[in-house]
PDB file of N, CA and C in Angstrom:
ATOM      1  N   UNK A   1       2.294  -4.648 -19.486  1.00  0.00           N
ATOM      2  CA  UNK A   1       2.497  -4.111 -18.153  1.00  0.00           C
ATOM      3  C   UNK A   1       3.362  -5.092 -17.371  1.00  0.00           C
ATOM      4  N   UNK A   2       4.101  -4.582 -16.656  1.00  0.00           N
ATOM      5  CA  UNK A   2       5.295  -5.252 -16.307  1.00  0.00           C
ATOM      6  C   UNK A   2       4.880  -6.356 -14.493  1.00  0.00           C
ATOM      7  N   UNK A   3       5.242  -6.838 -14.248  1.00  0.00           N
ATOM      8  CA  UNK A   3       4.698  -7.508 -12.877  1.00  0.00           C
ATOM      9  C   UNK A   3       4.732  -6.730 -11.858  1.00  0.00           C
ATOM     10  N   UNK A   4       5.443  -5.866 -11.674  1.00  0.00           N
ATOM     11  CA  UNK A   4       5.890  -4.318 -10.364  1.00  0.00           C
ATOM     12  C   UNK A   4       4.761  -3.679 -11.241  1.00  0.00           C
ATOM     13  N   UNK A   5       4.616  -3.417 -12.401  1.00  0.00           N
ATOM     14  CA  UNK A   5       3.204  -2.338 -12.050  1.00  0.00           C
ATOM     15  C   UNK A   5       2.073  -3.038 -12.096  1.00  0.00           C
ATOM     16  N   UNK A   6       1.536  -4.415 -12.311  1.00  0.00           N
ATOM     17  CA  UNK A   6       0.173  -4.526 -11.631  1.00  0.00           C
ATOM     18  C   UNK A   6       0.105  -4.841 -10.716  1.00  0.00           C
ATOM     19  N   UNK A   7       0.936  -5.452  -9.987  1.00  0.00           N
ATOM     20  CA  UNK A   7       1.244  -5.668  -8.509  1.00  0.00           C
ATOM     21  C   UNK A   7       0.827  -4.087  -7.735  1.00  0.00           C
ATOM     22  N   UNK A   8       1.673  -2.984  -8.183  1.00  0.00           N
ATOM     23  CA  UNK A   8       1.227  -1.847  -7.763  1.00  0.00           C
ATOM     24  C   UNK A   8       0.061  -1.241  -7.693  1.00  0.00           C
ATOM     25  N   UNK A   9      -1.152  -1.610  -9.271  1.00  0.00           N
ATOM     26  CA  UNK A   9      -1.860  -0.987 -10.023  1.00  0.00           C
ATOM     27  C   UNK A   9      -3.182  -1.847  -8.537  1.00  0.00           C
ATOM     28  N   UNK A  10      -2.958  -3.190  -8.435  1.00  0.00           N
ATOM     29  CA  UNK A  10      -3.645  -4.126  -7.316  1.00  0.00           C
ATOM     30  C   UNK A  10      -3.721  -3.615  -6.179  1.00  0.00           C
ATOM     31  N   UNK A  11      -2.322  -3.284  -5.366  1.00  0.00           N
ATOM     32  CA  UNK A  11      -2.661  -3.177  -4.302  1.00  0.00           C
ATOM     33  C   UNK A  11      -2.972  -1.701  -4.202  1.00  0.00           C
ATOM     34  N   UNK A  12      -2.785  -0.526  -5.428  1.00  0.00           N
ATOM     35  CA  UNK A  12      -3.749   1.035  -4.964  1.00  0.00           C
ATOM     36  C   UNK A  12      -5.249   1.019  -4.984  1.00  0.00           C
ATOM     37  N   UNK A  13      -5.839  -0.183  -5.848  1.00  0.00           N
ATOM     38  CA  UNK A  13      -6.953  -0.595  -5.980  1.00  0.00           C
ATOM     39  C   UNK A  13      -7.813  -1.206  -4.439  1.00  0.00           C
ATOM     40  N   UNK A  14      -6.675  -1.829  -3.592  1.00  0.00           N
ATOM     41  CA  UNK A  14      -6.860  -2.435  -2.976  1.00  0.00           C
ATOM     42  C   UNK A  14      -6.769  -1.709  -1.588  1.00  0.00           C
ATOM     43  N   UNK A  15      -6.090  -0.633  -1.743  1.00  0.00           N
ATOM     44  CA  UNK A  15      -5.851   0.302  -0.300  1.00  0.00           C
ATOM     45  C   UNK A  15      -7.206   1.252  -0.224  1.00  0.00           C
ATOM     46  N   UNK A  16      -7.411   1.473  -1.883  1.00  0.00           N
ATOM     47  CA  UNK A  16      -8.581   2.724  -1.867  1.00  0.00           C
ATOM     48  C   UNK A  16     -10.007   1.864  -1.448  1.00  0.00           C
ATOM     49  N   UNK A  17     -10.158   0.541  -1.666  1.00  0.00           N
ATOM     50  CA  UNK A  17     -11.113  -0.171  -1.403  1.00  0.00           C
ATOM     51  C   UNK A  17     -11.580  -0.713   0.055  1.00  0.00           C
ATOM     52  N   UNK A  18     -10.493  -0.921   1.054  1.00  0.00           N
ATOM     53  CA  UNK A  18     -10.198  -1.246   1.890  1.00  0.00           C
ATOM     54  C   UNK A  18     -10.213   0.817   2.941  1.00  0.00           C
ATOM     55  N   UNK A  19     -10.018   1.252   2.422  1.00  0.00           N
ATOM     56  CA  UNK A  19     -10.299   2.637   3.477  1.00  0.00           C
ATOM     57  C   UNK A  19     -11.732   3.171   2.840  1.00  0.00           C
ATOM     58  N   UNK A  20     -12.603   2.746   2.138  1.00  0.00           N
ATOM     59  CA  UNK A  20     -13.526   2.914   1.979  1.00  0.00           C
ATOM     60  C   UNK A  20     -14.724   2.289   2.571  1.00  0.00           C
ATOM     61  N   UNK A  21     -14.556   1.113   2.995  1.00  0.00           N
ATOM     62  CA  UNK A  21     -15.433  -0.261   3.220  1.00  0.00           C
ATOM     63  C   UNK A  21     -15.013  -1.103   4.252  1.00  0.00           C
ATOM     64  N   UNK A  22     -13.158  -1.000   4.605  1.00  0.00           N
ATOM     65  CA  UNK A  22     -13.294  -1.866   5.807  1.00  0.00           C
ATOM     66  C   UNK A  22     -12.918  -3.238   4.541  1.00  0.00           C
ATOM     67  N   UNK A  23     -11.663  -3.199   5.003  1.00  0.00           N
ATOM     68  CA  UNK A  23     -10.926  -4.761   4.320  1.00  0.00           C
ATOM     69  C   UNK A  23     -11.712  -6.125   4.394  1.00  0.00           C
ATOM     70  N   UNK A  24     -12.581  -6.202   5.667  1.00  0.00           N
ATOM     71  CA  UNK A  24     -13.655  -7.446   5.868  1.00  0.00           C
ATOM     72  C   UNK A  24     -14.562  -7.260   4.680  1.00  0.00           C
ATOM     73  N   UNK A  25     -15.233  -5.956   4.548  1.00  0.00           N
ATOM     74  CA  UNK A  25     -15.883  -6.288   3.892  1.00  0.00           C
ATOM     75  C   UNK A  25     -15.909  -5.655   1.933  1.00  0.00           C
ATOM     76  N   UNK A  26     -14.603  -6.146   1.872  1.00  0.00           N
ATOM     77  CA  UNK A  26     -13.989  -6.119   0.202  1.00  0.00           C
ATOM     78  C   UNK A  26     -13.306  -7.590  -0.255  1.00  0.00           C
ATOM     79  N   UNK A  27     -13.966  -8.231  -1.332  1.00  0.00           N
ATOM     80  CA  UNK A  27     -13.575  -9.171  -1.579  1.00  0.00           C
ATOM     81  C   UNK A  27     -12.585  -8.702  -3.059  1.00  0.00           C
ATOM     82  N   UNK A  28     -11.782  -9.844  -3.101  1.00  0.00           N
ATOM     83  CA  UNK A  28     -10.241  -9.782  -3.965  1.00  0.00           C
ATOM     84  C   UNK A  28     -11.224  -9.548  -5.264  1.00  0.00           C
ATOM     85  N   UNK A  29     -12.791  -9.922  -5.432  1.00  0.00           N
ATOM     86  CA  UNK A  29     -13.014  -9.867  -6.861  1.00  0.00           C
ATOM     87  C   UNK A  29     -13.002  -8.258  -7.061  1.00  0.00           C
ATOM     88  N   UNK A  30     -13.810  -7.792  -5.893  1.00  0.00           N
ATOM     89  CA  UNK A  30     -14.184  -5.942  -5.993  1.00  0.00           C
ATOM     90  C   UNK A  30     -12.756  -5.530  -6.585  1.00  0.00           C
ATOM     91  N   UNK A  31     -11.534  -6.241  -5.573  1.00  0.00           N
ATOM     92  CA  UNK A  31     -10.231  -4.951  -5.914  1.00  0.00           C
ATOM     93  C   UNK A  31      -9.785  -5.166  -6.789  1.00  0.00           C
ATOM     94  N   UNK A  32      -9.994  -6.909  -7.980  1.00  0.00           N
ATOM     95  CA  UNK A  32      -9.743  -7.075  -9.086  1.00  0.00           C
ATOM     96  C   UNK A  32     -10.632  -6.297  -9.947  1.00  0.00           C
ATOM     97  N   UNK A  33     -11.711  -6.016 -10.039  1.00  0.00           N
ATOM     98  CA  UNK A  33     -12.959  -5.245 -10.471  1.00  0.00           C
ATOM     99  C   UNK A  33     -12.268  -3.714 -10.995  1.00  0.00           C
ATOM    100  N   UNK A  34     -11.495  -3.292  -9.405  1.00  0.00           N
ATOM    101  CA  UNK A  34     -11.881  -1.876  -9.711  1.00  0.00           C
ATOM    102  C   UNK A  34      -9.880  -1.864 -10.116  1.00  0.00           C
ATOM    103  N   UNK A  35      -9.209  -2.486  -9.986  1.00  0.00           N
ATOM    104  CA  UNK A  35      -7.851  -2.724 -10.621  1.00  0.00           C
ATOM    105  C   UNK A  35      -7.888  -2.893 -12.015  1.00  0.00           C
ATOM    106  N   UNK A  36      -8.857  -3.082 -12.649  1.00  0.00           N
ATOM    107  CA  UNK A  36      -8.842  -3.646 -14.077  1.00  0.00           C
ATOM    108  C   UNK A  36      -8.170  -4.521 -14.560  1.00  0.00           C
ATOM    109  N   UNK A  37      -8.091  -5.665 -13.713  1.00  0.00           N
ATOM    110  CA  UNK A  37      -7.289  -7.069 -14.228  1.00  0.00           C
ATOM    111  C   UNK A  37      -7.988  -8.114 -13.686  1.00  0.00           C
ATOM    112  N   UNK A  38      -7.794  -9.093 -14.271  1.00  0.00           N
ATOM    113  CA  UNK A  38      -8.872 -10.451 -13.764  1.00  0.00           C
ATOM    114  C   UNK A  38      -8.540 -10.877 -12.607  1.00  0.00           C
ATOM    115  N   UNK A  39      -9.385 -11.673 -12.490  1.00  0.00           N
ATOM    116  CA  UNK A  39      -9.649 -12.370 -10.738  1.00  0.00           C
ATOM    117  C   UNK A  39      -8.728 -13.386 -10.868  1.00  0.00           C
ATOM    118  N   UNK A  40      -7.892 -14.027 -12.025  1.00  0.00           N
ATOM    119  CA  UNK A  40      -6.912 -14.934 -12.357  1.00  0.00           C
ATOM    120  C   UNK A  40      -5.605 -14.282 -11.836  1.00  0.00           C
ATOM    121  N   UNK A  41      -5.828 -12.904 -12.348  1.00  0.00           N
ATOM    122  CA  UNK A  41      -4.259 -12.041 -12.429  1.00  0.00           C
ATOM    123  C   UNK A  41      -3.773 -11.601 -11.095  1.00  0.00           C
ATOM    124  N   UNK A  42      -4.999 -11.399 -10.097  1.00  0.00           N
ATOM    125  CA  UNK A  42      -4.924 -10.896  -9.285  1.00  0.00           C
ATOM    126  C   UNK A  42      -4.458 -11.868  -8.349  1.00  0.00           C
ATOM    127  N   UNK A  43      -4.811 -13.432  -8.399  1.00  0.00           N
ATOM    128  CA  UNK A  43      -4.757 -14.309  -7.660  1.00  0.00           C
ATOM    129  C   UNK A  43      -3.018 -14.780  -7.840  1.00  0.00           C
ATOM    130  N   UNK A  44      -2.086 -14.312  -9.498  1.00  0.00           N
ATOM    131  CA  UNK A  44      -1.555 -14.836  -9.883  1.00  0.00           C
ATOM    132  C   UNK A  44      -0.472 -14.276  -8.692  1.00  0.00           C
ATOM    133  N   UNK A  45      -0.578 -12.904  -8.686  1.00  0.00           N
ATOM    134  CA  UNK A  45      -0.143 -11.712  -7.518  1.00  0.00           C
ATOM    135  C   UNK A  45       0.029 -12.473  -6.305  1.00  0.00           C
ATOM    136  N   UNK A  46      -1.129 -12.495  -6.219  1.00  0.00           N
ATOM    137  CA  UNK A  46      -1.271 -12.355  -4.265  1.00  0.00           C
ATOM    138  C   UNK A  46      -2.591 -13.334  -4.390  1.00  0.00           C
ATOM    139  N   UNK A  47      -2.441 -14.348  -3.326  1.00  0.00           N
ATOM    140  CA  UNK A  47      -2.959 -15.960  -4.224  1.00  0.00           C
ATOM    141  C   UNK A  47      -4.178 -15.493  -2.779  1.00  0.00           C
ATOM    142  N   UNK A  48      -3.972 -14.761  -2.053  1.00  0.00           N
ATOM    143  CA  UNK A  48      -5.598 -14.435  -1.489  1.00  0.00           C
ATOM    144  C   UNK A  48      -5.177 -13.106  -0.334  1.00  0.00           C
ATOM    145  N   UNK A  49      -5.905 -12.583  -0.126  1.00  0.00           N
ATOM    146  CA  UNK A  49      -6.671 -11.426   0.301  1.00  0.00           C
ATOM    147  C   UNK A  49      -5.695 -11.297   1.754  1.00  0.00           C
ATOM    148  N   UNK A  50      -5.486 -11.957   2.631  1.00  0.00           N
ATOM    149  CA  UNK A  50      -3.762 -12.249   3.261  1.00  0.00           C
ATOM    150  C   UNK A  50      -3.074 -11.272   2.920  1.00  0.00           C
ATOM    151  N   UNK A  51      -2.408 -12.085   1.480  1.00  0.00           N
ATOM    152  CA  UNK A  51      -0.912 -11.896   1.305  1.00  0.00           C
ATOM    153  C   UNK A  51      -1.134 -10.409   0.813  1.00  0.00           C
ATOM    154  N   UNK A  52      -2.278  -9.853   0.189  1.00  0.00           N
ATOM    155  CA  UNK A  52      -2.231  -8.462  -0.479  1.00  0.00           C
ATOM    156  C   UNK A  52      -2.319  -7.583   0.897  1.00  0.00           C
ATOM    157  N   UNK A  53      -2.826  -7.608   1.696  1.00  0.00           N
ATOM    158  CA  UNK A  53      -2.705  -7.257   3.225  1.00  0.00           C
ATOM    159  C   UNK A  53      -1.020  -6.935   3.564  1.00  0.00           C
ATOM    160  N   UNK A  54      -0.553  -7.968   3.703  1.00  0.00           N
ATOM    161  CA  UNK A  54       1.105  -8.284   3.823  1.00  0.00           C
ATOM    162  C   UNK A  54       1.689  -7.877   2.981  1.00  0.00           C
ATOM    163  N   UNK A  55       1.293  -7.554   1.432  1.00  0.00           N
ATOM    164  CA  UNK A  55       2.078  -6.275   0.425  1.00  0.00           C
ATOM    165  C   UNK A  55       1.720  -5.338   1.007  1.00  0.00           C
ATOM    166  N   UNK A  56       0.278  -4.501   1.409  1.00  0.00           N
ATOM    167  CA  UNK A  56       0.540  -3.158   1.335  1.00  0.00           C
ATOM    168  C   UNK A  56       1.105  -2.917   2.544  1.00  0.00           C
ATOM    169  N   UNK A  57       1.395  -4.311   4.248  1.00  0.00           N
ATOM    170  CA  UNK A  57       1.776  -3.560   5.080  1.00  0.00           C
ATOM    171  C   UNK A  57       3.600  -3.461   4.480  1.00  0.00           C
ATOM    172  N   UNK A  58       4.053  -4.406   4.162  1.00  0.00           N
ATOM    173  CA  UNK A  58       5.439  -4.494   4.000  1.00  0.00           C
ATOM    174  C   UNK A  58       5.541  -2.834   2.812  1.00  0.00           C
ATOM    175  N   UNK A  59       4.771  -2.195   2.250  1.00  0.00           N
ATOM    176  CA  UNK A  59       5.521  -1.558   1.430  1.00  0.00           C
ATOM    177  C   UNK A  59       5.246  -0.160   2.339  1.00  0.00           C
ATOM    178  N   UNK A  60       4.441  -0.401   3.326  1.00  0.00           N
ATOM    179  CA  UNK A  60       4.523   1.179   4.665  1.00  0.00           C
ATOM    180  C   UNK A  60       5.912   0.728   5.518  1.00  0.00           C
ATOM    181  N   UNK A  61       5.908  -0.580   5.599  1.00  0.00           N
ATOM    182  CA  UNK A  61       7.397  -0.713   6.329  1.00  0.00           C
ATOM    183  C   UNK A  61       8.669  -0.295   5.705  1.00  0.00           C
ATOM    184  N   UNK A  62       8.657  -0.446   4.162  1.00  0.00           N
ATOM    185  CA  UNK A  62       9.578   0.219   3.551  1.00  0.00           C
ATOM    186  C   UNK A  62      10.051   1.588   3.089  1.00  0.00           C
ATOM    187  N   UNK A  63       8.818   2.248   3.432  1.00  0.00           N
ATOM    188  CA  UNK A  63       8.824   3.529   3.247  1.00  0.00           C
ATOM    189  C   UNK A  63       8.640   4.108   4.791  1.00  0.00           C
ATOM    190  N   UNK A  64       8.725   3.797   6.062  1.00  0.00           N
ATOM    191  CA  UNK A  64       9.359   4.313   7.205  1.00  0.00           C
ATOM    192  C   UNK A  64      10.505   4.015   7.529  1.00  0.00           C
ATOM    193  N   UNK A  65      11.101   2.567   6.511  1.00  0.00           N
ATOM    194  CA  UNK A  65      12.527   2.218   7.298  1.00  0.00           C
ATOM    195  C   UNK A  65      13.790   3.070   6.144  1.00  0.00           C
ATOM    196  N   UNK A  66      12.844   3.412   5.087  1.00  0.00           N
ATOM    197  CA  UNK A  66      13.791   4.439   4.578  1.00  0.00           C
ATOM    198  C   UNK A  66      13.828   5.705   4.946  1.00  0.00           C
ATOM    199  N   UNK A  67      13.287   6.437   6.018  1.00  0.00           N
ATOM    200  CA  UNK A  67      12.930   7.644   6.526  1.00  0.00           C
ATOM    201  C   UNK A  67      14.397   7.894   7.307  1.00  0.00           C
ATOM    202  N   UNK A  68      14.735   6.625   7.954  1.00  0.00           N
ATOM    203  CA  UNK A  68      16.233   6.542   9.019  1.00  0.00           C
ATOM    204  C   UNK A  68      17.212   7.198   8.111  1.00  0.00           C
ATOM    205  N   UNK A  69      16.964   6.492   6.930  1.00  0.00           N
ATOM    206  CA  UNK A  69      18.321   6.803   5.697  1.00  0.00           C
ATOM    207  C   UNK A  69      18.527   8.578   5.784  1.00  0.00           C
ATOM    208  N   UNK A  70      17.618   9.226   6.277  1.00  0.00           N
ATOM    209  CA  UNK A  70      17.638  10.628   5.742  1.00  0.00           C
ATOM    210  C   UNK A  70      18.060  11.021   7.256  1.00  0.00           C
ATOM    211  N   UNK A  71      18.392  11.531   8.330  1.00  0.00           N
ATOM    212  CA  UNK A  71      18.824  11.368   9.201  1.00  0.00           C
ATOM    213  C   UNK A  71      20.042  11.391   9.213  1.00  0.00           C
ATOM    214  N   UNK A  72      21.203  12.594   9.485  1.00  0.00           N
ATOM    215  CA  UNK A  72      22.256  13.268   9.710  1.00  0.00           C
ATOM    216  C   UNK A  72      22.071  14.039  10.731  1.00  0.00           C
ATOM    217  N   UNK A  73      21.200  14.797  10.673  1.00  0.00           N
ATOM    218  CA  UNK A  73      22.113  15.931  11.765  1.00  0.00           C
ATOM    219  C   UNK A  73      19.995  16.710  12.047  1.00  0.00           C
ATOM    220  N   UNK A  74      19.635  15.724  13.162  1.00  0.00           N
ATOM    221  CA  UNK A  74      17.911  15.983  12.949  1.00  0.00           C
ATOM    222  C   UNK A  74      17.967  17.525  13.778  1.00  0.00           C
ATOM    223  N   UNK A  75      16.493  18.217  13.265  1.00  0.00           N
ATOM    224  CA  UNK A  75      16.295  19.668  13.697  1.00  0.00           C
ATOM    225  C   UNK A  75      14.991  19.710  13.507  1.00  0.00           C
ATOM    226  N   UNK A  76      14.158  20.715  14.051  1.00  0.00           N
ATOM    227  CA  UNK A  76      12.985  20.720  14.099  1.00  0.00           C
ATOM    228  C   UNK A  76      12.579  21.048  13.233  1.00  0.00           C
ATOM    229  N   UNK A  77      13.107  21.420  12.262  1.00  0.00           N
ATOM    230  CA  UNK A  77      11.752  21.320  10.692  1.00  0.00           C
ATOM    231  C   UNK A  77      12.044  19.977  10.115  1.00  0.00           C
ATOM    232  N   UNK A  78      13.155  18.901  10.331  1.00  0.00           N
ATOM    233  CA  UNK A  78      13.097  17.718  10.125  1.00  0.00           C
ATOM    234  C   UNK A  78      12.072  16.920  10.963  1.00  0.00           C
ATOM    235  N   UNK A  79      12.089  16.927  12.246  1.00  0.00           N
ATOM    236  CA  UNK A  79      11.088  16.787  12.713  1.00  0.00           C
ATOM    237  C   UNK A  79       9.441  17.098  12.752  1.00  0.00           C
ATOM    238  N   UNK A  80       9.247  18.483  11.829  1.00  0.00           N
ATOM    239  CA  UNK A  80       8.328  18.247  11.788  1.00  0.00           C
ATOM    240  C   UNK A  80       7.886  17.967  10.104  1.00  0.00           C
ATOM    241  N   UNK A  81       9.475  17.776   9.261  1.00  0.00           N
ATOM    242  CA  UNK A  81       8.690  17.494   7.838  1.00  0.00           C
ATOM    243  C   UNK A  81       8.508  15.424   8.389  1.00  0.00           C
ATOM    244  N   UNK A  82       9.211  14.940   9.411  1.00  0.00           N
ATOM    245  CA  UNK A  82       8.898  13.758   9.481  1.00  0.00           C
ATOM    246  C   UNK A  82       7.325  13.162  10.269  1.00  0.00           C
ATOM    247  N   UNK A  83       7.075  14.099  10.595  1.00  0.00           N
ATOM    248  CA  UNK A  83       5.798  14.102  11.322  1.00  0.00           C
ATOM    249  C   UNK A  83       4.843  14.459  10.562  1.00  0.00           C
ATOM    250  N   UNK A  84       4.899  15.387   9.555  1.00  0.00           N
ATOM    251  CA  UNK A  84       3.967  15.468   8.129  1.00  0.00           C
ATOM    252  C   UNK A  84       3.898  13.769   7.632  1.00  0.00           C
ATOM    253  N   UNK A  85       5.187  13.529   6.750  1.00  0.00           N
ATOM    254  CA  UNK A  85       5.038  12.360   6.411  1.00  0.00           C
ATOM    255  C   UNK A  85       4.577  10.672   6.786  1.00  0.00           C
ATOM    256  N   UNK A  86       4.629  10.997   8.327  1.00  0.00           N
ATOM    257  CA  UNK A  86       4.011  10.019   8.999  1.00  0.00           C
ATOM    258  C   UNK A  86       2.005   9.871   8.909  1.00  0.00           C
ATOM    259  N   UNK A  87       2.003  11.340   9.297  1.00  0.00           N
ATOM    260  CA  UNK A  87       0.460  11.850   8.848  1.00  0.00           C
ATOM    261  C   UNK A  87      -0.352  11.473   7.402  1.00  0.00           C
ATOM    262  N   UNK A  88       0.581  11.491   6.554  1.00  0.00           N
ATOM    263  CA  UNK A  88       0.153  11.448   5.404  1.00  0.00           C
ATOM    264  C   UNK A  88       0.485  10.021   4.721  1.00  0.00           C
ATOM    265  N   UNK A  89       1.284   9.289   5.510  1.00  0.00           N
ATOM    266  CA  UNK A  89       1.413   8.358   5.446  1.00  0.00           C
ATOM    267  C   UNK A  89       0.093   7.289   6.131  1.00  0.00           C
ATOM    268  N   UNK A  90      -0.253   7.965   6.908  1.00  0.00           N
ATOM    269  CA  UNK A  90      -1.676   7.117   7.939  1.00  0.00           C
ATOM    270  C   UNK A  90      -3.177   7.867   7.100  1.00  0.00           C
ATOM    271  N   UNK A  91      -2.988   9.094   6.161  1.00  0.00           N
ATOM    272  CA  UNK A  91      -4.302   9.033   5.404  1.00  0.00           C
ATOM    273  C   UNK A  91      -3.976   8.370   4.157  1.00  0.00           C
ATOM    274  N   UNK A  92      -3.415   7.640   4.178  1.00  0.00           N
ATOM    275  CA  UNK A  92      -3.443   6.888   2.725  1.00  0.00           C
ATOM    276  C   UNK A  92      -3.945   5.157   3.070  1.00  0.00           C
TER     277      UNK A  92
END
């Protein structure tokens, strides 16, 4: 498995754990636990519970600052397919 997918495989482990329980109270072993990679591998990632915070916000920042890219000529079903995706972007 390549470093982009357990990095990935970590922090979905880590989003589903964290909207379940409240990020205070999930420790890096649970999201290594339920990621299926060691508490070594996970640390090797994201060296504490911080920086995996700061992956999953930076990768919502990357996926709203590519939303601009689509943006030519806006209309109201763009507006409201961007207002879906914002939505569905905040239940995840």
């Amino acid at each position: 498995m390549s470093t982009r997918e357990t990095q990935d495989k970590i922090i979905r482990a880590a989003v589903e754990q964290f909207n379940a329980a409240g990020a205070s109270r999930v420790s890096t072993n649970c999201i290594a636990e339920k990621a299926g990679v060691s508490r070594g591998n996970l640390h090797y990632h994201f060296s504490d519970k911080k920086h995996l915070i700061l992956a999953i916000w930076l990768k919502i920042e990357q996926e709203i600052n590519g939303w601009s890219d689509e943006i030519e000529s806006p209309s109201v079903s763009h507006i409201a397919e961007m207002t879906l995706r914002q939505f569905r972007l905040i239940w995840q």
